[in-house]
Protein backbone atom coordinates (compact mmCIF):
# COMPACT_ATOMS: atom_id res chain seq x y z
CA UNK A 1 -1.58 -4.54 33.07
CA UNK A 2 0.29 -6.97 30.69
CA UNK A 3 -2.52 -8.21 28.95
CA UNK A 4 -3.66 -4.64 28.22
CA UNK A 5 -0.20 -4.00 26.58
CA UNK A 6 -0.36 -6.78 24.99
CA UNK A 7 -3.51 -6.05 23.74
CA UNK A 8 -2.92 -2.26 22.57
CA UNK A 9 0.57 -3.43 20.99
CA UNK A 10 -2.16 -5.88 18.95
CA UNK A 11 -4.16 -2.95 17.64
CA UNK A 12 -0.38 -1.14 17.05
CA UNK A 13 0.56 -3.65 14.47
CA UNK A 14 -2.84 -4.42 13.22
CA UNK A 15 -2.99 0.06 12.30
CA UNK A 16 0.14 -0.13 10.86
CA UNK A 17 -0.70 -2.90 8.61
CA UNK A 18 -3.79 -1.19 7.44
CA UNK A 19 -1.78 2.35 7.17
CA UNK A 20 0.94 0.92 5.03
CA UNK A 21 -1.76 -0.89 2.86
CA UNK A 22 -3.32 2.50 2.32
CA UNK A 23 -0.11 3.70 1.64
CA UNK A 24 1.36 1.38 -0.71
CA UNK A 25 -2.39 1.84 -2.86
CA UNK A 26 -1.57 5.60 -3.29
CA UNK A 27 -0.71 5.45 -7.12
CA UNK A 28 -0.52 8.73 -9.43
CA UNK A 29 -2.74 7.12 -12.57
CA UNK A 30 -5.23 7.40 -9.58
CA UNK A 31 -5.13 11.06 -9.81
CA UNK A 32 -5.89 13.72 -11.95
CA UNK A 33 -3.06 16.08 -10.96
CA UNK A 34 0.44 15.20 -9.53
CA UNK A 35 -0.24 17.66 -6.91
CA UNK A 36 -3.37 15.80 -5.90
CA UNK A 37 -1.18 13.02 -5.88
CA UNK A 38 1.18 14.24 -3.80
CA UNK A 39 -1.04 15.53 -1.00
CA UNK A 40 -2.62 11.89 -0.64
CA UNK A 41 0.94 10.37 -0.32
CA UNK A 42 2.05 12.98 2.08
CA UNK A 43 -1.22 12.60 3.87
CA UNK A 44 -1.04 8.66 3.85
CA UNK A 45 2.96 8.57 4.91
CA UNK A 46 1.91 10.79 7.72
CA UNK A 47 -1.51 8.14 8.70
CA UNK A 48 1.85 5.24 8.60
CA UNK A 49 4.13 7.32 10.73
CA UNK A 50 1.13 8.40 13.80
CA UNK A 51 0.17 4.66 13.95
CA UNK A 52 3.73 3.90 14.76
CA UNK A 53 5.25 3.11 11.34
CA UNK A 54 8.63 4.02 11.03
CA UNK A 55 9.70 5.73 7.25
CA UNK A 56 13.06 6.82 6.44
CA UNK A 57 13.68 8.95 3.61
CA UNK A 58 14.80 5.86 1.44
CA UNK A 59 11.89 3.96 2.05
CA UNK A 60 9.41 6.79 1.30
CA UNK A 61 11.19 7.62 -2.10
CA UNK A 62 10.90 3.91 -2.62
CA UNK A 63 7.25 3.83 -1.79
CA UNK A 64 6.96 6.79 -4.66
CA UNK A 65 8.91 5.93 -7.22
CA UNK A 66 6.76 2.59 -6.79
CA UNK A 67 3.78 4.62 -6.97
CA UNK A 68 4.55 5.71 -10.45
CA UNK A 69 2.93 4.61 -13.48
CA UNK A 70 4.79 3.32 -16.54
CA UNK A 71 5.64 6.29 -18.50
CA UNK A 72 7.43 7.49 -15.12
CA UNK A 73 9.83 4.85 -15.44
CA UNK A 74 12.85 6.60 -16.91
CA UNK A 75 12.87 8.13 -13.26
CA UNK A 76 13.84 4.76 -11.41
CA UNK A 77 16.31 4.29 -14.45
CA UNK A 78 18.52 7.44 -13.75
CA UNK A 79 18.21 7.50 -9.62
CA UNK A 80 21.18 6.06 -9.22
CA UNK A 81 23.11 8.30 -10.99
CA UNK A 82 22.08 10.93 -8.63
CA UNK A 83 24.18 11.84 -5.83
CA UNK A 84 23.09 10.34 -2.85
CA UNK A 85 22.30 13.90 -1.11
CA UNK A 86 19.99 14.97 -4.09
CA UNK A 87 18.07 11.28 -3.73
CA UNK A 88 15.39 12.36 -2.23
CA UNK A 89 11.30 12.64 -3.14
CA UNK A 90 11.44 16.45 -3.71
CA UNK A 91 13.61 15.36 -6.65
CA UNK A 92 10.96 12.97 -7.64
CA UNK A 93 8.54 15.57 -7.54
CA UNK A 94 10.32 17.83 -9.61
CA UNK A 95 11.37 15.29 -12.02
CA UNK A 96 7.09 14.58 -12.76
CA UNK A 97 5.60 18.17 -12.38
């Protein structure tokens, strides 16, 4: 029975590798819309999460702002004078729609 947990916990890590790669490859010049853009991230934070990935609400506005292309950049500038409570990636969706 070990082996076999040893063996799914294997797989575990080796799908959350692959989810987070998908995930950190989510980029909005890759997109025609910012909507479109968002339903892929959503959709690809989600894919992290099942396989066992674990995504606080720092890391995931991290992962976005990331995700942004140059001209976005005035964003990651002026997050930190944002009050901690409004940090958040509905505030970096608002901030590029």
């Amino acid at each position: 029975m070990r082996k076999f947990n040893n063996m799914y916990e294997y797989k575990s890590t080796a799908v959350k590798l692959i989810t987070c790669n998908k995930l950190e490859q989510v980029k909005l010049k890759n997109f025609s819309t910012p909507k479109e853009f968002f339903v892929a991230f959503e959709k690809a934070c989600h894919g992290y999460q099942a396989a066992g990935g674990t995504l606080d609400e720092d890391e995931k506005l991290r992962m976005m702002i990331n995700a942004l292309p140059p001209s976005h950049s005035y964003i990651a500038d002026c997050i930190d004078f944002v009050p901690a409570a409004e940090r958040t990636v509905e505030y970096v969706k608002q901030k590029i729609n």
